[in-house]
Every structure is written in C-alpha cells, then in structure tokens.
PDB file of N, CA and C in Angstrom:
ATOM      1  N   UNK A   1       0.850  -1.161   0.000  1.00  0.00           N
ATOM      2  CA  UNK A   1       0.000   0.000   0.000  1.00  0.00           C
ATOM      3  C   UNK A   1       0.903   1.234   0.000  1.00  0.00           C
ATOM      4  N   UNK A   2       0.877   2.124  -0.869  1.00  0.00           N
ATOM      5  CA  UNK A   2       1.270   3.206  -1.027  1.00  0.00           C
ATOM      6  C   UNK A   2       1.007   4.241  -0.285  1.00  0.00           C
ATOM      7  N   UNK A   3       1.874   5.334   0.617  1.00  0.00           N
ATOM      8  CA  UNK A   3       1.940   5.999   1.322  1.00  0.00           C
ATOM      9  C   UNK A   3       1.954   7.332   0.434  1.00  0.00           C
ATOM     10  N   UNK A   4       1.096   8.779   0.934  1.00  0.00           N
ATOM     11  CA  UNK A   4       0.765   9.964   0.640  1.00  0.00           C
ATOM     12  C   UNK A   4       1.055  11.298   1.078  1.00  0.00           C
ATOM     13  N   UNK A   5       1.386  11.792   0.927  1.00  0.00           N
ATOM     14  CA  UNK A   5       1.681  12.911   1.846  1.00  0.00           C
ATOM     15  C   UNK A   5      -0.016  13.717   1.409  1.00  0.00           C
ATOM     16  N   UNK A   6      -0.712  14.546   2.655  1.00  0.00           N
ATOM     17  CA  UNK A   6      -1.761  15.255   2.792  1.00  0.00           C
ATOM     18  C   UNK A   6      -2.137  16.086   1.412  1.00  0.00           C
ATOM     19  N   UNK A   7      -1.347  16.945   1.107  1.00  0.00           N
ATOM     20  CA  UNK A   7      -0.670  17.366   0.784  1.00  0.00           C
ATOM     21  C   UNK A   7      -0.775  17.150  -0.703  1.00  0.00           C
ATOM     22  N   UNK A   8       0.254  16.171  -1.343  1.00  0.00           N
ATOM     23  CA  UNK A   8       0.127  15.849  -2.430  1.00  0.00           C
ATOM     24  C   UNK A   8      -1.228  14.630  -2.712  1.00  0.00           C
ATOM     25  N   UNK A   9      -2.173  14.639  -1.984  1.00  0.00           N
ATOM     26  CA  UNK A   9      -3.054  13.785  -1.510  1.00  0.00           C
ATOM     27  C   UNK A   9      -4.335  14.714  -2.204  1.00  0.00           C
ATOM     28  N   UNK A  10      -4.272  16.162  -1.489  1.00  0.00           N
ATOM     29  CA  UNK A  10      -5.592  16.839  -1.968  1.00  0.00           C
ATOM     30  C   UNK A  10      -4.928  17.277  -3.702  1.00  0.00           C
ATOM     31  N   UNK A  11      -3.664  17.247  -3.791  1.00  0.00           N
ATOM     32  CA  UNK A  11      -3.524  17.913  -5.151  1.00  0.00           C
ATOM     33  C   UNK A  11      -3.722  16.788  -6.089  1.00  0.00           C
ATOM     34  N   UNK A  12      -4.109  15.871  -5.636  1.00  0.00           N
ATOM     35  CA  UNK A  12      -4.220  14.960  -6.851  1.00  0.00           C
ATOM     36  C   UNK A  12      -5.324  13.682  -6.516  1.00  0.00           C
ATOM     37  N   UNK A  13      -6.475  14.282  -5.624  1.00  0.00           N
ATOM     38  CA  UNK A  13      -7.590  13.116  -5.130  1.00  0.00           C
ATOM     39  C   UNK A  13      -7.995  12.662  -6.478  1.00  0.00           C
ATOM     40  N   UNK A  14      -8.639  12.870  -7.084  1.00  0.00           N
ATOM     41  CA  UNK A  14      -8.848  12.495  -8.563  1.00  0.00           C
ATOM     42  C   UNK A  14      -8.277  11.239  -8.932  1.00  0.00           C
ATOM     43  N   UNK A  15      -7.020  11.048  -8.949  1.00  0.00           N
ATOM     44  CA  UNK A  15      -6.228   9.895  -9.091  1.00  0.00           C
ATOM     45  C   UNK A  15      -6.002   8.715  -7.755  1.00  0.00           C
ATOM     46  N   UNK A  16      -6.186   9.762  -6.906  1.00  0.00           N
ATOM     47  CA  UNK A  16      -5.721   8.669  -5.466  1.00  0.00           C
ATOM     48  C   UNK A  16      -7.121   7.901  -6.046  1.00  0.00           C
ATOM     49  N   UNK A  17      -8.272   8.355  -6.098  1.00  0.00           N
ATOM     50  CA  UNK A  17      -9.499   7.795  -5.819  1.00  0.00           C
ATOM     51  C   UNK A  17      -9.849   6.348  -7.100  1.00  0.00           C
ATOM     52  N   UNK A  18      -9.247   7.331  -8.147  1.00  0.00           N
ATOM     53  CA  UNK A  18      -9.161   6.135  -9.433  1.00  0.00           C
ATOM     54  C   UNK A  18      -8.260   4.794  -8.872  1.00  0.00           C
ATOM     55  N   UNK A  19      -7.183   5.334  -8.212  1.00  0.00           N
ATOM     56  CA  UNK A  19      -6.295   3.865  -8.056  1.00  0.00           C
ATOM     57  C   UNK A  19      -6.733   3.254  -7.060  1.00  0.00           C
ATOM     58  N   UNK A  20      -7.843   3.868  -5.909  1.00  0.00           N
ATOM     59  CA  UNK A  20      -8.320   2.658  -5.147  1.00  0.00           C
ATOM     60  C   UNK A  20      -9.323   2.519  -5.474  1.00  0.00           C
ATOM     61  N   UNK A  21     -10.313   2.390  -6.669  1.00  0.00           N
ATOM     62  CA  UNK A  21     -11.362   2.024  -7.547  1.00  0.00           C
ATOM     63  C   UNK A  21     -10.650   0.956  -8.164  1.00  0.00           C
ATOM     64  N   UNK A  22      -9.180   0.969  -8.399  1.00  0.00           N
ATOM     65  CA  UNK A  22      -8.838  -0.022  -8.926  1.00  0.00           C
ATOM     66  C   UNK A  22      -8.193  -1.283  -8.172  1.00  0.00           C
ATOM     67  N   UNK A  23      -8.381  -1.304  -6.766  1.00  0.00           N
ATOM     68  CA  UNK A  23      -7.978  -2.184  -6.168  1.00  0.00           C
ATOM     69  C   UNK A  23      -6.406  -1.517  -5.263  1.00  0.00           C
ATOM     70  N   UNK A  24      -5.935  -0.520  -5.492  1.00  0.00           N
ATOM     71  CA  UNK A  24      -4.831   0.034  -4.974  1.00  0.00           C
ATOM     72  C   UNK A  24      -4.948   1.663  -4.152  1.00  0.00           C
ATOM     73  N   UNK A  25      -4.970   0.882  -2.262  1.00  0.00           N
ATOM     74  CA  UNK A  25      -5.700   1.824  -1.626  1.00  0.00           C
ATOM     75  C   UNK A  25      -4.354   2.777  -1.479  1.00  0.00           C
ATOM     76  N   UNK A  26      -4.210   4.160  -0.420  1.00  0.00           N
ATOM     77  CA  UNK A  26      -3.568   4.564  -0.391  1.00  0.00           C
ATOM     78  C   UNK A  26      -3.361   5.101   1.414  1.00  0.00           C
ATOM     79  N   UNK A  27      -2.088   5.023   1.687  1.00  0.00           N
ATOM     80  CA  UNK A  27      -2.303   5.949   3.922  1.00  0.00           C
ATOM     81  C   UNK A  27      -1.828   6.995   3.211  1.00  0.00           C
ATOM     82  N   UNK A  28      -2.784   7.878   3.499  1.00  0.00           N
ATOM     83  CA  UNK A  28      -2.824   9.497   3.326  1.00  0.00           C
ATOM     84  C   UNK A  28      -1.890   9.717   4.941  1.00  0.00           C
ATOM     85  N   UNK A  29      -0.510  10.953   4.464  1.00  0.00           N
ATOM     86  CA  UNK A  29       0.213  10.912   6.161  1.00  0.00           C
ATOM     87  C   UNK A  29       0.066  12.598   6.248  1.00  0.00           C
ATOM     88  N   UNK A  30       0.116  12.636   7.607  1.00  0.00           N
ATOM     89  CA  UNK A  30       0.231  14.043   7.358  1.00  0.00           C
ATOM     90  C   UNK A  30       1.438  14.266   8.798  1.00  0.00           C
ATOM     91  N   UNK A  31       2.451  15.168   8.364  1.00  0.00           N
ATOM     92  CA  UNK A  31       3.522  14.972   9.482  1.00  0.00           C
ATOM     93  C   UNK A  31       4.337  14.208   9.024  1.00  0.00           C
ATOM     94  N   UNK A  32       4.166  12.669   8.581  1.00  0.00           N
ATOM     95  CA  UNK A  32       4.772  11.583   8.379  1.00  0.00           C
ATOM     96  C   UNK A  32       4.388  10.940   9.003  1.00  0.00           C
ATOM     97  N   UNK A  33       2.674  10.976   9.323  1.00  0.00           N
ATOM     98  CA  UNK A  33       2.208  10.192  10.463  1.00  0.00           C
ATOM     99  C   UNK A  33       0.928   9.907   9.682  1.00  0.00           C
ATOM    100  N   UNK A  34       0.719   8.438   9.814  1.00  0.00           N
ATOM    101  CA  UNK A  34      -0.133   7.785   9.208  1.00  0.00           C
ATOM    102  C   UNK A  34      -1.958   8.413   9.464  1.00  0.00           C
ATOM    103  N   UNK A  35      -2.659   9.479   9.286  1.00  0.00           N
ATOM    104  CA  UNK A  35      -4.213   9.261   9.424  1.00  0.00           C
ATOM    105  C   UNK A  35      -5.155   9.037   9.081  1.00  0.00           C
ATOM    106  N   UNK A  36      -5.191   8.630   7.657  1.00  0.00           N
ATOM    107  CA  UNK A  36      -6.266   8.290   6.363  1.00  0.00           C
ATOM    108  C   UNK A  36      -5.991   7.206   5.866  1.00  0.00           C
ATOM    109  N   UNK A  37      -6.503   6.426   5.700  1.00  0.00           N
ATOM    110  CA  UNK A  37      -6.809   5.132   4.557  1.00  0.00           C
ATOM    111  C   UNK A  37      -7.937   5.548   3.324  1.00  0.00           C
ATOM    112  N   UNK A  38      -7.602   5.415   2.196  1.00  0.00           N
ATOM    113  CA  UNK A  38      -8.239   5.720   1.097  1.00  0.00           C
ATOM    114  C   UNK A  38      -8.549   4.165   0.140  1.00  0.00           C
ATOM    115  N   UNK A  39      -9.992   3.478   0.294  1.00  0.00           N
ATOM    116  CA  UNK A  39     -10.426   2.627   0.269  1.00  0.00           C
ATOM    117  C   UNK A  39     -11.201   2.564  -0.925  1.00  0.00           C
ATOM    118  N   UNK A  40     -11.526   1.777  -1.986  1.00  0.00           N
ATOM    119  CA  UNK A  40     -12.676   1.552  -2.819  1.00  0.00           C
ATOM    120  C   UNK A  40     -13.873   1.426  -1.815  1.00  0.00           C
ATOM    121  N   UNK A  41     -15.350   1.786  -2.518  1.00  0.00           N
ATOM    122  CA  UNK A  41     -16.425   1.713  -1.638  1.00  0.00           C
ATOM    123  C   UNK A  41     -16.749   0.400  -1.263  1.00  0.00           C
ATOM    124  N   UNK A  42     -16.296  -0.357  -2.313  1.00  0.00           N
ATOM    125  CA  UNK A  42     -17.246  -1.848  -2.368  1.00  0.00           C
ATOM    126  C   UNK A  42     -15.706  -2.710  -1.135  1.00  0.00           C
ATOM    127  N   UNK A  43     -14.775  -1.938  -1.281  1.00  0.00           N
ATOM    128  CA  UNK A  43     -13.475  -3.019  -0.114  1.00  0.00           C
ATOM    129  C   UNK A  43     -14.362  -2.385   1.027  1.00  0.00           C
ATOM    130  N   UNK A  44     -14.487  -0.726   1.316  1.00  0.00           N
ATOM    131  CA  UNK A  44     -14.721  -0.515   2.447  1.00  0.00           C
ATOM    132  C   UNK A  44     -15.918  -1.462   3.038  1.00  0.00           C
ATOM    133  N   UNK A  45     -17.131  -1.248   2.229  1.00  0.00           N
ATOM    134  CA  UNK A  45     -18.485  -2.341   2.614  1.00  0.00           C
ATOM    135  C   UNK A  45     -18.217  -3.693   2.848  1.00  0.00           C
ATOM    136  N   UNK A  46     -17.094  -4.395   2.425  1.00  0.00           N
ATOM    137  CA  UNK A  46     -16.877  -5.463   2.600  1.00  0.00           C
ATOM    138  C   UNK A  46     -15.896  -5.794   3.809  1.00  0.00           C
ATOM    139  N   UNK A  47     -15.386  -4.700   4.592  1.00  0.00           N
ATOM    140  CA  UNK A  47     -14.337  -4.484   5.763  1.00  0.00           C
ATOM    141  C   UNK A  47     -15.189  -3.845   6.665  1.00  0.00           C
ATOM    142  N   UNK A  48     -16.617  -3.468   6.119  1.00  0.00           N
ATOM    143  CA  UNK A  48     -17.475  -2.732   7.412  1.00  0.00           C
ATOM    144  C   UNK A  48     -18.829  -3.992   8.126  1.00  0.00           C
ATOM    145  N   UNK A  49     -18.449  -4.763   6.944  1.00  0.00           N
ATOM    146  CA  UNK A  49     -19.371  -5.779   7.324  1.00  0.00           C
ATOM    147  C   UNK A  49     -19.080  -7.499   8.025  1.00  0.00           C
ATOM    148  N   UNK A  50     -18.269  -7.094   8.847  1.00  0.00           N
ATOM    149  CA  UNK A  50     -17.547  -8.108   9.228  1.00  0.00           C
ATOM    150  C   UNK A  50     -18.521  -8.978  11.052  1.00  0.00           C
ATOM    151  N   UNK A  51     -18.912  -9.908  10.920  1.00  0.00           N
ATOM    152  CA  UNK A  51     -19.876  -9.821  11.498  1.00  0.00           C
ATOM    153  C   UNK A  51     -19.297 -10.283  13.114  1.00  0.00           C
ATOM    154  N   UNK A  52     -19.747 -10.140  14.050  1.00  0.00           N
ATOM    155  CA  UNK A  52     -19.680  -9.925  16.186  1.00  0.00           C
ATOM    156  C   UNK A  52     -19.234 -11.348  16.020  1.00  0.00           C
ATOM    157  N   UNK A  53     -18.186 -11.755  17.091  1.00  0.00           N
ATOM    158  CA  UNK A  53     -18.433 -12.705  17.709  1.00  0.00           C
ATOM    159  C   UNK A  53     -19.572 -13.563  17.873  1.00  0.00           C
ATOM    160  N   UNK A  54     -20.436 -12.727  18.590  1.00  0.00           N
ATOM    161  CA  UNK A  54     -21.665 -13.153  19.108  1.00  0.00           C
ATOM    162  C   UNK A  54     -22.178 -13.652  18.058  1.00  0.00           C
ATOM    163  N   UNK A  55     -22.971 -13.000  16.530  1.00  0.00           N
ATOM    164  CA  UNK A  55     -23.030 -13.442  15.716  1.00  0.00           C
ATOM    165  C   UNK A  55     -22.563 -14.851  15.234  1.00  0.00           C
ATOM    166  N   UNK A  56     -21.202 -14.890  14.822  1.00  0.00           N
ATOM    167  CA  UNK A  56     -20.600 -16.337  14.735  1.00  0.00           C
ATOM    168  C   UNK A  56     -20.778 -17.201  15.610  1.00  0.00           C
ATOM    169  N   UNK A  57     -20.976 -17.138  17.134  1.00  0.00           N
ATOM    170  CA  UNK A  57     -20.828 -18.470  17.551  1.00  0.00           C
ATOM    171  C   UNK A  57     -22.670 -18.935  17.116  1.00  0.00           C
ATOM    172  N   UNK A  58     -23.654 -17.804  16.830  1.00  0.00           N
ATOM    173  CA  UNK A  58     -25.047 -18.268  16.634  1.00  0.00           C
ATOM    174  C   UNK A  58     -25.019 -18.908  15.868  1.00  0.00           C
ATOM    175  N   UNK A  59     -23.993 -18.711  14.812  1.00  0.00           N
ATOM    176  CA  UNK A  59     -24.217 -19.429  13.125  1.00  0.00           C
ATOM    177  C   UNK A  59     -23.338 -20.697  12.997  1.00  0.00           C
ATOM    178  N   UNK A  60     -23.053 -21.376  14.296  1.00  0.00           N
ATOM    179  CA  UNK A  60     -22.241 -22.538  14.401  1.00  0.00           C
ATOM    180  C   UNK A  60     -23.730 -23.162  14.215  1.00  0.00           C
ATOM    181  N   UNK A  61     -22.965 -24.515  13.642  1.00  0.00           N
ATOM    182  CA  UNK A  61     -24.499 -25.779  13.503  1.00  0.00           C
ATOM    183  C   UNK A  61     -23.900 -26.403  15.014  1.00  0.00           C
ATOM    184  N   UNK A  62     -23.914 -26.039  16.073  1.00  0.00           N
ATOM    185  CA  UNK A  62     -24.189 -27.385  17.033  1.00  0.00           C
ATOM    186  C   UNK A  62     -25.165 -27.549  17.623  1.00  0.00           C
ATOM    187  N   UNK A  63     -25.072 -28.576  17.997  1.00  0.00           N
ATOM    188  CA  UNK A  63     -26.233 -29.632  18.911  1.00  0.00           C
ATOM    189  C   UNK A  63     -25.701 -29.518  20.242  1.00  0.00           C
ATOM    190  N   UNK A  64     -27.110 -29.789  21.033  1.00  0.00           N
ATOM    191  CA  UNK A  64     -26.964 -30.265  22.487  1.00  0.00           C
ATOM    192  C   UNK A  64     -25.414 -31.468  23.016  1.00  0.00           C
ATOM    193  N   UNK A  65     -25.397 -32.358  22.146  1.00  0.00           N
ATOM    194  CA  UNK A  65     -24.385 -33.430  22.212  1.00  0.00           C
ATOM    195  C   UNK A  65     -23.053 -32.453  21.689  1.00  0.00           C
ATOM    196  N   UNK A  66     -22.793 -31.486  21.319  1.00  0.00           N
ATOM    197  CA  UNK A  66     -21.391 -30.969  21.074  1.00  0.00           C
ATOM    198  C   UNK A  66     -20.973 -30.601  22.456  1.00  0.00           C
ATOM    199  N   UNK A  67     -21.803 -30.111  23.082  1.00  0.00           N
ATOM    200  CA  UNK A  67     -21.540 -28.875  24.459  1.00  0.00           C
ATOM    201  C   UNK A  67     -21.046 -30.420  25.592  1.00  0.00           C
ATOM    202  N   UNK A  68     -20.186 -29.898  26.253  1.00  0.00           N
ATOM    203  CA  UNK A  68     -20.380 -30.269  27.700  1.00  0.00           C
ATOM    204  C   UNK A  68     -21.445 -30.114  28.460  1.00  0.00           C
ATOM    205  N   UNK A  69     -22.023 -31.402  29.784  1.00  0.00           N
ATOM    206  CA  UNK A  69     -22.525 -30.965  30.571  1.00  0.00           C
ATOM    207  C   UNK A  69     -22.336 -30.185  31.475  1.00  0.00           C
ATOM    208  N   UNK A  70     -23.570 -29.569  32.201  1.00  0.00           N
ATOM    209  CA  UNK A  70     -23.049 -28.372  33.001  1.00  0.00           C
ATOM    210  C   UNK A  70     -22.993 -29.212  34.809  1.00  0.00           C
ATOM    211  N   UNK A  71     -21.668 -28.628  34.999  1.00  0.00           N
ATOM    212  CA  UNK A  71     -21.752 -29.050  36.710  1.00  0.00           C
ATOM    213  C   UNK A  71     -22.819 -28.617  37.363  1.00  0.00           C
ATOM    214  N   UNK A  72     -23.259 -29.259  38.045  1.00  0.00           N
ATOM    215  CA  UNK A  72     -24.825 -29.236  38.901  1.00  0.00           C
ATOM    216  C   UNK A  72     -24.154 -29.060  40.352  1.00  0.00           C
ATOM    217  N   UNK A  73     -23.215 -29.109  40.680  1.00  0.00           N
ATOM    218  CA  UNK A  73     -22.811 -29.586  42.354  1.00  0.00           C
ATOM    219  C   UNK A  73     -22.819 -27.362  42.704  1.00  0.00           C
ATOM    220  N   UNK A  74     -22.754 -27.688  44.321  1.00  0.00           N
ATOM    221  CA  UNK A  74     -23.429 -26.190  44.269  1.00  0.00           C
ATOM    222  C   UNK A  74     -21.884 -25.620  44.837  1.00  0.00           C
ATOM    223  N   UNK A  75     -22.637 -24.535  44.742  1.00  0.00           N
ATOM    224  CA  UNK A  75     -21.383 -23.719  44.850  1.00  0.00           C
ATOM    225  C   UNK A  75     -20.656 -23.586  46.353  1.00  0.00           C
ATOM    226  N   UNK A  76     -19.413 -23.558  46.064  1.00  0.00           N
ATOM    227  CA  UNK A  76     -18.443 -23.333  47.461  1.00  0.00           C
ATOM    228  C   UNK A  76     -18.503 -22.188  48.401  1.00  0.00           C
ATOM    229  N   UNK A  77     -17.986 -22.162  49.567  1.00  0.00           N
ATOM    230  CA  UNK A  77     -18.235 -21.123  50.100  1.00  0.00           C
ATOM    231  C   UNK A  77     -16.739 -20.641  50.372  1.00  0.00           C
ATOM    232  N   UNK A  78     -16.891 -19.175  49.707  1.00  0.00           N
ATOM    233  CA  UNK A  78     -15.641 -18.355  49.558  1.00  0.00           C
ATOM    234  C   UNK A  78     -14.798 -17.838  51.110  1.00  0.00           C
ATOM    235  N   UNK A  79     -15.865 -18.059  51.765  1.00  0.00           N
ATOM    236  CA  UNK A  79     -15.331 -17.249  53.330  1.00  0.00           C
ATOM    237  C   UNK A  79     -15.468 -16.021  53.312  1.00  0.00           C
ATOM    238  N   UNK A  80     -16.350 -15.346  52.756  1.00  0.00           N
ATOM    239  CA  UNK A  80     -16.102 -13.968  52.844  1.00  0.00           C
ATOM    240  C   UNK A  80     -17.131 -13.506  54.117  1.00  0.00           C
TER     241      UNK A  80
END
C-alpha cells in the first residue's frame, strides 16, 4: 500500500481515488504520520461488514451433544 503525503493527496484526489477504484488503496500521512486510509467503496463495505463474535458463535451448527454438561454440584463457600 502506497503511502501519501496530505498534501500531495488533496492535489491529486482524482487519481488517489481512481487507483483505489482499482484495487490500490492509499495511507494518506500528514507529518509523516499515518491518518487516512483511502479505500474503494465496495473493499470498504466489505471491511465494514464483518460480522460480532456473538453473531458467529449463533451461526455454528451445534447440537446439544457438542456442548459439555453443566456441573450441577453447588457452589463453594468463599469465606467472605
């Protein structure tokens, strides 16, 4: 990925924007310090849609028989 200076970034968006339409994003720096990523729309939608944890473990196929049983014995006493 090709690095930008701010700078030569606004003087030539036109092109930054064509080359990450074409698959080649760009870190816009300003300082020499990395703050922009310049993304195609359809990479960004596809990097914004990345789905929770939570999500994934719902979309596992298991069954009752995958899981462990749960300990039933009761709980200890901490001493507090």
């Amino acid at each position: 990925m090709r690095e930008i200076q701010l700078r030569d970034a606004k003087a030539s968006l036109s092109a930054v924007v064509d080359d990450a339409r074409r698959g080649e994003p760009a870190i816009i720096t300003r300082h020499g310090k990395p703050e922009a990523v310049i993304v195609s729309f359809e990479e960004w939608q596809r990097l914004s849609h990345v789905p929770s944890f939570g999500q994934l473990l719902m979309a596992t196929p298991l069954t009752e028989d995958d899981l462990p049983s749960r300990n039933q014995s009761p709980f200890r006493d901490s001493g507090l």
